[in-house]
Protein backbone atom coordinates (compact mmCIF):
# COMPACT_ATOMS: atom_id res chain seq x y z
CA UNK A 1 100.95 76.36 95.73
CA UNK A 2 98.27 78.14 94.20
CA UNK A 3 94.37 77.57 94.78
CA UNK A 4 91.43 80.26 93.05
CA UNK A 5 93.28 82.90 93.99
CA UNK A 6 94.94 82.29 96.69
CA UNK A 7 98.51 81.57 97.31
CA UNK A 8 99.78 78.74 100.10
CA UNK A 9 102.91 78.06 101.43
CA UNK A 10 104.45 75.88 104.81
CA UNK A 11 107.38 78.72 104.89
CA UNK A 12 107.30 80.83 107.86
CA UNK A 13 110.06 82.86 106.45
CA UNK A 14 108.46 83.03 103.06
CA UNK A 15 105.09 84.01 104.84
CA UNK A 16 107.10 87.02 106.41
CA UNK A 17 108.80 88.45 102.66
CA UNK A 18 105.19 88.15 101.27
CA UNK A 19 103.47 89.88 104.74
CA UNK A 20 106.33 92.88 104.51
CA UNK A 21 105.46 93.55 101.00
CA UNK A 22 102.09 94.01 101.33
CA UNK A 23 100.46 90.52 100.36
CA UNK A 24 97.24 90.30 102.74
CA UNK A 25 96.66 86.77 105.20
CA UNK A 26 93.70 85.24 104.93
CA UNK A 27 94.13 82.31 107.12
CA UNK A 28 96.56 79.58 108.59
CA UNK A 29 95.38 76.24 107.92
CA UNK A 30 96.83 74.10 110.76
CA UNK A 31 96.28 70.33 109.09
CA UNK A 32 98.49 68.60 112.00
CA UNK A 33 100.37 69.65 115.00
CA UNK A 34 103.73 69.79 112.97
CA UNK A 35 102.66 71.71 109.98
CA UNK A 36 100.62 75.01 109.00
CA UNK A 37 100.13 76.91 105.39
CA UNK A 38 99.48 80.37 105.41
CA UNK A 39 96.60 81.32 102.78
CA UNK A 40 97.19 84.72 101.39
CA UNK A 41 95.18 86.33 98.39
CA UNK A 42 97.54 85.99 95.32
CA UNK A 43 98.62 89.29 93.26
CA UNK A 44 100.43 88.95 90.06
CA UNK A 45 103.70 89.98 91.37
CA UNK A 46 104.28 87.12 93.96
CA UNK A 47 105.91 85.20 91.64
CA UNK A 48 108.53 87.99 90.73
CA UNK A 49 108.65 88.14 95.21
CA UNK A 50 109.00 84.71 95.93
CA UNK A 51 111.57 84.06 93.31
CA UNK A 52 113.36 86.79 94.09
CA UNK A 53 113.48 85.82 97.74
CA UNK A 54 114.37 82.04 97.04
CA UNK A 55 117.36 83.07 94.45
CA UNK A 56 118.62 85.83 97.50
CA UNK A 57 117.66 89.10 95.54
CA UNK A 58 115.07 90.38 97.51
CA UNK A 59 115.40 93.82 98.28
CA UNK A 60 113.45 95.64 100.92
CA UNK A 61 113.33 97.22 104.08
CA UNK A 62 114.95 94.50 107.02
CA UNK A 63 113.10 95.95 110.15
CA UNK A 64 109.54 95.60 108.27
CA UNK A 65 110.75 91.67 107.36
CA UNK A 66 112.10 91.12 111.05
CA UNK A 67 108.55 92.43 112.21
CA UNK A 68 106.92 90.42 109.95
CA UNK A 69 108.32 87.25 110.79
CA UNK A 70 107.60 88.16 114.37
CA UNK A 71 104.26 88.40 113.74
CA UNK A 72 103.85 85.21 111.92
CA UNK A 73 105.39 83.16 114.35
CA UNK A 74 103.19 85.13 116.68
CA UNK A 75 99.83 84.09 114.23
CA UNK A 76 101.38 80.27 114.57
CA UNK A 77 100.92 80.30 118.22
CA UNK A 78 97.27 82.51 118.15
CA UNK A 79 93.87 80.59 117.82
CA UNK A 80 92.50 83.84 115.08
CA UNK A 81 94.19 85.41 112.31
């Protein structure tokens, strides 16, 4: 979803591809108990990314992704960003 520059999506493991290439956070918007977006700040190529990603030809480097996702499971848990 995208929102005056800003780019929102539910998927932790779509959060993590977008935080390992670069994209920055700018918040978590926990709206229930179940659910959370992450807000980053938009860039023209996270379209090209998150296709890529959701058709299974994203290429990059697996440990940065692995830490990524790491970290945004850790951010799901934290009360900051």
């Amino acid at each position: 979803m995208e929102m005056n520059g800003t780019y929102r999506t539910s998927d932790l493991y779509i959060a993590a591809w977008l935080l390992s290439n670069g994209l920055e956070l700018k918040d978590i918007d926990r709206y229930n108990s179940r659910r959370c977006d992450f807000i980053f700040t938009d860039r023209q190529d996270r379209p090209g990314l998150v296709h890529s990603f959701m058709c299974g030809r994203a290429r990059g480097n697996l440990a940065d992704f692995i830490y990524h996702l790491k970290r945004a499971k850790r951010l799901l848990y934290s009360v900051e960003v």
